[in-house]
Structures are given as structure tokens and as C-alpha cells.
N, C-alpha and C. Protein backbone atom coordinates (compact mmCIF):
# COMPACT_ATOMS: atom_id res chain seq x y z
N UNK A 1 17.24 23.05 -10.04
CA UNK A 1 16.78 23.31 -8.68
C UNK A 1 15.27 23.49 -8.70
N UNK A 2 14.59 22.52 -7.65
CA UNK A 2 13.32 23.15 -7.66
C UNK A 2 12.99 23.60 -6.16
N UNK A 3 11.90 24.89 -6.13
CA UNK A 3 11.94 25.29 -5.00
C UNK A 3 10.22 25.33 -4.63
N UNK A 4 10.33 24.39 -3.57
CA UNK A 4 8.65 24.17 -3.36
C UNK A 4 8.07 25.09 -1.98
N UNK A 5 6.72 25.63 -1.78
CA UNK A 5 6.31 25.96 -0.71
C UNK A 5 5.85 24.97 0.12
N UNK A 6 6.65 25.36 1.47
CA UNK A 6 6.52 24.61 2.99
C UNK A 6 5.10 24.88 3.78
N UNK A 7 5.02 26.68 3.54
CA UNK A 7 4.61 27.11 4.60
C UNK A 7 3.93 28.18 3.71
N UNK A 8 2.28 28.70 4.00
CA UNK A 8 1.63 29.17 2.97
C UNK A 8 1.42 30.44 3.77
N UNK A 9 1.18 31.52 3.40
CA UNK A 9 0.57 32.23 4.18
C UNK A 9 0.85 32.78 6.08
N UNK A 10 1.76 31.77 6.03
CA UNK A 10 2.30 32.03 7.61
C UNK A 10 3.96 31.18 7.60
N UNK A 11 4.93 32.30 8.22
CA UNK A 11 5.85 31.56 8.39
C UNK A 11 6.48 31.14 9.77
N UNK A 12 5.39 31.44 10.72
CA UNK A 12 5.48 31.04 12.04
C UNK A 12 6.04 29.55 12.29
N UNK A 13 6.84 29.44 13.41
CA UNK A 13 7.46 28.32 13.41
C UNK A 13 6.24 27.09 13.66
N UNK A 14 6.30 25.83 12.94
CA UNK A 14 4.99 25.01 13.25
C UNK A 14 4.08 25.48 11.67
N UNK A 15 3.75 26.17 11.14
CA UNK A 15 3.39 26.84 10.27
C UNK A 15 3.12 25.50 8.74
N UNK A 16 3.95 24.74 8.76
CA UNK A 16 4.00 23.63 7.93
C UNK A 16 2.69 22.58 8.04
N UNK A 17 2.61 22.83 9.54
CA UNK A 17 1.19 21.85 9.88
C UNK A 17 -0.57 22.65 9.44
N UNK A 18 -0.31 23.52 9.22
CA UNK A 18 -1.41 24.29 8.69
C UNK A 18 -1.86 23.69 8.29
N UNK A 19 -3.67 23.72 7.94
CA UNK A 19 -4.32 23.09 6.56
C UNK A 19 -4.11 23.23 5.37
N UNK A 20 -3.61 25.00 5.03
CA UNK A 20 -3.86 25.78 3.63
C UNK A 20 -2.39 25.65 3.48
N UNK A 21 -1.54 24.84 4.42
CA UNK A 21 -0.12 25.03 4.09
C UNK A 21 0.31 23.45 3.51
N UNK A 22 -0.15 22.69 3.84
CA UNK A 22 -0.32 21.06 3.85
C UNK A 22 -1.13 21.12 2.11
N UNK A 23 -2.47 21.80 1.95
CA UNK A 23 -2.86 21.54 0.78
C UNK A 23 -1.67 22.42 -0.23
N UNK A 24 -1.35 23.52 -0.06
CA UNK A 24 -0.23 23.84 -1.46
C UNK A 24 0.81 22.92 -1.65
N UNK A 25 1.43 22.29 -0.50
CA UNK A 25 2.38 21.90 -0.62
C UNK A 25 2.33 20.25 -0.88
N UNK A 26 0.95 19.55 -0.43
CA UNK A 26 1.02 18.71 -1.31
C UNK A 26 0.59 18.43 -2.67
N UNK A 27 -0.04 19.59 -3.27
CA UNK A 27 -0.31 19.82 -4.70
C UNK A 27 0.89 20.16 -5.64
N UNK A 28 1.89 21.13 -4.90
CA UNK A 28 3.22 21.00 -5.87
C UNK A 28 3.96 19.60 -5.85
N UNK A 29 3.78 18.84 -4.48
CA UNK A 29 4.58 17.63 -4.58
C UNK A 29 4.14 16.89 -5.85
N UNK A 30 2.75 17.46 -6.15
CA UNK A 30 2.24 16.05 -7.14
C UNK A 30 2.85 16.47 -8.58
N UNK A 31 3.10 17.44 -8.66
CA UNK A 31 4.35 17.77 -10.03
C UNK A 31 5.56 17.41 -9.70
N UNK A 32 6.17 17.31 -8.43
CA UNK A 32 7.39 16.91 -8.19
C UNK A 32 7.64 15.55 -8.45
N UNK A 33 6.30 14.60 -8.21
CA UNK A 33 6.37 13.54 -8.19
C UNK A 33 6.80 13.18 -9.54
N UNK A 34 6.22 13.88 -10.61
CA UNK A 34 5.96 12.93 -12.15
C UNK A 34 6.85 14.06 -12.86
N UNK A 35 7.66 14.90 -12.20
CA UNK A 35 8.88 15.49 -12.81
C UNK A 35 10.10 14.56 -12.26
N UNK A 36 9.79 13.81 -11.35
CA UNK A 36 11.37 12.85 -10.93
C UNK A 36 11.09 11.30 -11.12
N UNK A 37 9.40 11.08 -11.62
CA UNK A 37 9.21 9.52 -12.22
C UNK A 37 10.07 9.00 -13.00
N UNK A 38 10.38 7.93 -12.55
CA UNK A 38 11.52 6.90 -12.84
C UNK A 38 13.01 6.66 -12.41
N UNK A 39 13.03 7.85 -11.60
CA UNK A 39 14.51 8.37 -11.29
C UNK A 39 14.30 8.18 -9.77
N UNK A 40 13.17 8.23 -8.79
CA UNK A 40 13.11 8.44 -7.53
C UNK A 40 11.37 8.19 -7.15
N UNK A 41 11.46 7.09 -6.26
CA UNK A 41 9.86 7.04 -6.06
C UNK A 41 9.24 8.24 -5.14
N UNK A 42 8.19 7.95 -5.22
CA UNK A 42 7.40 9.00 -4.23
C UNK A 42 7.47 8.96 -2.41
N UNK A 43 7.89 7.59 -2.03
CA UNK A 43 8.16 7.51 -0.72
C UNK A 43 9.86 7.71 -0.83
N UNK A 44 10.84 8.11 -1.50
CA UNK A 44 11.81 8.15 -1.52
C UNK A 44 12.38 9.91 -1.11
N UNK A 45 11.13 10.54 -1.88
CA UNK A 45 10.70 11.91 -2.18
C UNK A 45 10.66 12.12 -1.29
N UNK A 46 9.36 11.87 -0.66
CA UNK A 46 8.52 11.84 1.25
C UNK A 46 9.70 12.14 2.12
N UNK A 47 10.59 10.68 2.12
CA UNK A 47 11.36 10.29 3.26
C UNK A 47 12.15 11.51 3.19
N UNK A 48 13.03 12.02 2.29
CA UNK A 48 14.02 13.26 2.18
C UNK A 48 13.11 14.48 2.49
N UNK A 49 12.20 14.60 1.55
CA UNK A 49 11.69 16.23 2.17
C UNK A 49 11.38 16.23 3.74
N UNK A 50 11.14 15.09 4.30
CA UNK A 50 10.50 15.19 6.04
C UNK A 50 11.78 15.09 6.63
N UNK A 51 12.50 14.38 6.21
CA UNK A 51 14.02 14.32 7.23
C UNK A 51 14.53 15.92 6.95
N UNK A 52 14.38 16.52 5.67
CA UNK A 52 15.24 17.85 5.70
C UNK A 52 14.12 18.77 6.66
N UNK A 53 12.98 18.66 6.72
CA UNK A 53 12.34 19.65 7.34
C UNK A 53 12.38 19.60 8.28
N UNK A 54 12.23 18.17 9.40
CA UNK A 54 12.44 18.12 10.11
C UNK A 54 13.62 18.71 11.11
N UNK A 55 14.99 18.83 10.13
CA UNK A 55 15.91 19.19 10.88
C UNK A 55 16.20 20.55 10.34
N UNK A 56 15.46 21.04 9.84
CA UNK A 56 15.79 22.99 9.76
C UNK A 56 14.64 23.11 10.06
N UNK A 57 13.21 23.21 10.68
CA UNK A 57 12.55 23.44 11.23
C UNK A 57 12.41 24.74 12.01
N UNK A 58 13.27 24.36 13.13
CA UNK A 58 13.75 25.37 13.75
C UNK A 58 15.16 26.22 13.37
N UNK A 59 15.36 26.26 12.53
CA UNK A 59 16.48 26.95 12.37
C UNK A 59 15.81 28.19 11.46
N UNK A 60 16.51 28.88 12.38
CA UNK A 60 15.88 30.71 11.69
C UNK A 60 17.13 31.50 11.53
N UNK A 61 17.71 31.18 10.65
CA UNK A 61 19.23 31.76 10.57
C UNK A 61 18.96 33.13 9.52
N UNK A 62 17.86 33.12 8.77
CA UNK A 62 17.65 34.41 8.45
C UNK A 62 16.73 35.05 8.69
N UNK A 63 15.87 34.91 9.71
CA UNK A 63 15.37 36.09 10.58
C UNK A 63 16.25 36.24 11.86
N UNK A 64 17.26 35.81 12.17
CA UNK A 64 18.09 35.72 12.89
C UNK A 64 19.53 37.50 12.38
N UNK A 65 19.17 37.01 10.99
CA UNK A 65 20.06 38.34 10.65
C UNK A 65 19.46 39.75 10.55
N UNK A 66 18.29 39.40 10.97
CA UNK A 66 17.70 40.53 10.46
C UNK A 66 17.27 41.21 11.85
N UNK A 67 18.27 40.70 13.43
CA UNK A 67 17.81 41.67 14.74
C UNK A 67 19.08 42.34 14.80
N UNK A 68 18.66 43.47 15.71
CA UNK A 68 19.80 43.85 16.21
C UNK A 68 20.26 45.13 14.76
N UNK A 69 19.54 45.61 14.18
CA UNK A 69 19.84 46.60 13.22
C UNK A 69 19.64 47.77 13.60
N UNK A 70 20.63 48.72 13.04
CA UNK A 70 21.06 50.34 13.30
C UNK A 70 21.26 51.18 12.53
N UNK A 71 22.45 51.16 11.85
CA UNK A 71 22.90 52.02 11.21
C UNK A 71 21.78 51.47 9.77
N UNK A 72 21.78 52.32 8.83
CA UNK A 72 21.65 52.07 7.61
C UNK A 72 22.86 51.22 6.99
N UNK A 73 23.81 51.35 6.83
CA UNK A 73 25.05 50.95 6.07
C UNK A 73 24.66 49.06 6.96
N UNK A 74 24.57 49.16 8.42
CA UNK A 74 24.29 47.90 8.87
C UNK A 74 23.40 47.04 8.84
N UNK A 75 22.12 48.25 7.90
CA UNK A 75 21.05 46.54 7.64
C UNK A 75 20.82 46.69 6.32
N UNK A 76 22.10 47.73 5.45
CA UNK A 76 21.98 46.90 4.09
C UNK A 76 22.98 45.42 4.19
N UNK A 77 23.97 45.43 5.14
CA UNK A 77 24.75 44.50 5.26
C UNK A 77 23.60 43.29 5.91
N UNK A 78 23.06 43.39 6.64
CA UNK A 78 22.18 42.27 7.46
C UNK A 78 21.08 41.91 5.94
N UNK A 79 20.24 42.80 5.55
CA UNK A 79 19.24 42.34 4.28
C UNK A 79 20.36 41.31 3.36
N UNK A 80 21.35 41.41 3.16
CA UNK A 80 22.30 41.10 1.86
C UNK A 80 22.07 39.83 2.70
N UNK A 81 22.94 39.82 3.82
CA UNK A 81 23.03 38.41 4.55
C UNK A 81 21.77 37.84 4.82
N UNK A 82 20.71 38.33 4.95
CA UNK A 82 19.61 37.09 5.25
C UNK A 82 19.04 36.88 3.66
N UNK A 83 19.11 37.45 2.93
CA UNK A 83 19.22 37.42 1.29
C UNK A 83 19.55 35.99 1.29
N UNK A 84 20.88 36.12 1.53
CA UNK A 84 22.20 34.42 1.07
C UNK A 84 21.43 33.68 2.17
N UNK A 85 21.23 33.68 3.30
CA UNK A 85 21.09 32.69 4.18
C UNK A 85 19.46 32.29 3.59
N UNK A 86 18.19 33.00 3.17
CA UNK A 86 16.91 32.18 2.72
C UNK A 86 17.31 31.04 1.18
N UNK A 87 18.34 32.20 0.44
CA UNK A 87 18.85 31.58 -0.87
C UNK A 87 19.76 30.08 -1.02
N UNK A 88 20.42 30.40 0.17
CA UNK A 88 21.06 29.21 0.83
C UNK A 88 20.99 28.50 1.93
N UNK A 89 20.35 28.12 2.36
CA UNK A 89 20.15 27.22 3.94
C UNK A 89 21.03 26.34 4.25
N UNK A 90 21.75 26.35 5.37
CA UNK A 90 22.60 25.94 5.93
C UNK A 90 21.85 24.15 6.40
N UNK A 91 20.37 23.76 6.48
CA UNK A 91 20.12 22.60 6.40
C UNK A 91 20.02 22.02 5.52
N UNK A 92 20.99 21.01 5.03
CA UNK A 92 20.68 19.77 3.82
C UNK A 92 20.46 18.69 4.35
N UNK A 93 19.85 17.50 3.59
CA UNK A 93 20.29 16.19 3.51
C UNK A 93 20.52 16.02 1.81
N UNK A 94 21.68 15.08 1.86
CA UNK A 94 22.03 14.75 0.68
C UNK A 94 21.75 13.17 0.34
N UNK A 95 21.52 12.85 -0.66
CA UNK A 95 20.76 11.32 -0.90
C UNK A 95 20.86 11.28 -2.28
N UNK A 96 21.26 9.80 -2.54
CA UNK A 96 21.78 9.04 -3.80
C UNK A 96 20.39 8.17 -4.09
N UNK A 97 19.68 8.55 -5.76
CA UNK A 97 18.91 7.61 -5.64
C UNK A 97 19.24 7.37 -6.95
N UNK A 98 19.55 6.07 -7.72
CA UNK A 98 19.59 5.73 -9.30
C UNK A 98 21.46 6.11 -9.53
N UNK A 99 21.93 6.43 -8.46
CA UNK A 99 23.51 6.49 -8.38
C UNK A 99 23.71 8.12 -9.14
N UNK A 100 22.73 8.95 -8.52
CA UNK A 100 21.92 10.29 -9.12
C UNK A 100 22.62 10.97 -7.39
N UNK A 101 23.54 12.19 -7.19
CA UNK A 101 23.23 12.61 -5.60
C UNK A 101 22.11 13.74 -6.11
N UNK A 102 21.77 14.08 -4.85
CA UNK A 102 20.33 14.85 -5.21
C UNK A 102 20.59 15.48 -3.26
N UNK A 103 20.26 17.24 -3.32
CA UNK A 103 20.33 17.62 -2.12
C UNK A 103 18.76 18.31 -1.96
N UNK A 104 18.57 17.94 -0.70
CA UNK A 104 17.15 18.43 -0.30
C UNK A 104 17.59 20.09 0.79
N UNK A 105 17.01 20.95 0.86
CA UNK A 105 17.52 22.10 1.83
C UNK A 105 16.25 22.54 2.28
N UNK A 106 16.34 22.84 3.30
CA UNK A 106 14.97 23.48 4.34
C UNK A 106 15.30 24.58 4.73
N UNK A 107 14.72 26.26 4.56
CA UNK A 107 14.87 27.32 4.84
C UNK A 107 13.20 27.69 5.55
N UNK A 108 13.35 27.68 6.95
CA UNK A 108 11.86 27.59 7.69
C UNK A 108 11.58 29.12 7.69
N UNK A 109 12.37 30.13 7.44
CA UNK A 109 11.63 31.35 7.63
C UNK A 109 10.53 31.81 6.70
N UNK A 110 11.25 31.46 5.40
CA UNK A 110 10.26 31.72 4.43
C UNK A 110 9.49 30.18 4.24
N UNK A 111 9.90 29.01 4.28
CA UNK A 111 9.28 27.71 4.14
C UNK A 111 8.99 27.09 3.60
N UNK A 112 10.39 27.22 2.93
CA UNK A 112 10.71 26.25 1.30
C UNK A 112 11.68 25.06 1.31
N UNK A 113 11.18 24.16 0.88
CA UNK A 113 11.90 23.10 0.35
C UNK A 113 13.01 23.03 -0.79
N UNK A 114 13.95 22.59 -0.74
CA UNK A 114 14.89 22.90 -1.92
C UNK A 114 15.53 21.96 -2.72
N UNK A 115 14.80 21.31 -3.58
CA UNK A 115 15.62 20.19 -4.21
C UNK A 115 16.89 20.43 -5.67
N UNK A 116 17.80 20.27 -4.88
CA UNK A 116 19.15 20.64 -5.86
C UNK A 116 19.89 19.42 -6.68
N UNK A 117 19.45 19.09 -8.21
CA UNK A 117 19.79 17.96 -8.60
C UNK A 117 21.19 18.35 -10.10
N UNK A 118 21.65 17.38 -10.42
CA UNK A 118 22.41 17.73 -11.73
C UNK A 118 20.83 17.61 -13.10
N UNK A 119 21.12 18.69 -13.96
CA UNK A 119 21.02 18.42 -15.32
C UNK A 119 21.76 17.52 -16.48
N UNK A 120 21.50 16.24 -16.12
CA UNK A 120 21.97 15.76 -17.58
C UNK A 120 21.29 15.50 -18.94
């Protein structure tokens, strides 16, 4: 699994278009790139990380768990759950490249990219 930054310094929705958010994140791509050379080109890369961001963008499913808190006992239960929901994002795209599946995941609160591949 690799987990790249979206969103630098701000996780405001839109936040991806930043300058200082655009330069980190295309400086890790350039290790992403020549950690998946030969297996997946760089516009192959592109096309998946923008289609997954594109469609979790707006999805705030874990600052979403984190309103509406009261009791103590109820926002250790809400922290646990937006825990799993940044750890896990409910947006994927999944994509076959080299007969390789490979899942991309977009979690916009914090504003990470998530590429989930096999080790062989």
C-alpha cells in the first residue's frame, strides 16, 4: 500500500488545487512513478489517481463522524469510527494494468491517495 499526500497543509474541500498542495503531491508522484516503472505508465497512474479523486472529493465520511458528539463513551465510539473511515475510504476505483488489479482510494478529509496493490 502506498499512501500519498492530496492535500498539504489544508484539508478544506478544493484544498487539492492549492499551489503548496499540487507541489508535494506531485513530487511524491515522481517516486510513485519509478516505484511502478514497467508495470504501469505514468498517464495510466494520472488517469486513476484523478478519476479516484475526483469522485471522493466531496465525500467527508469522516469528518462526518466526528458531529453530533456527547457523551464521552460516544465520541470514543465516533474517533474509533472516523479512525476506520480515513484508514478506509469508502471511494475506490479498481484497475487492471499488466493483468496486475491495483485499487486507487480517495479519503478528502485528510487528502490522501491510496494505492492498494498485491506483493509478489
Amino acid at each position: 500500500t502506498i499512501r500519498i499526500a492530496v492535500k498539504f497543509e489544508n484539508s478544506s474541500p478544493g484544498a487539492e488545487n492549492l499551489p503548496a498542495s499540487k507541489r508535494v503531491y506531485e513530487y511524491a508522484m515522481q517516486h510513485v512513478y519509478r516505484f511502478f516503472e514497467g508495470e504501469i505508465t505514468k498517464e495510466e497512474l494520472d488517469q486513476a489517481a484523478e478519476e479516484v479523486i475526483l469522485l471522493g472529493r466531496d465525500n467527508y465520511k469522516a469528518r462526518d463522524e466526528a458531529t453530533g458528539l456527547k457523551t464521552g463513551e460516544e465520541r470514543q465510539k465516533q474517533i474509533v469510527r472516523r479512525a476506520i473511515a480515513m484508514d478506509y475510504p469508502e471511494t475506490k476505483v479498481q484497475k487492471k494494468f499488466n493483468g496486475t488489479k491495483y485499487t486507487f482510494k480517495y479519503e478528502a478529509l485528510g487528502g490522501y491517495l491510496i494505492i492498494e496493490f498485491p506483493m509478489d
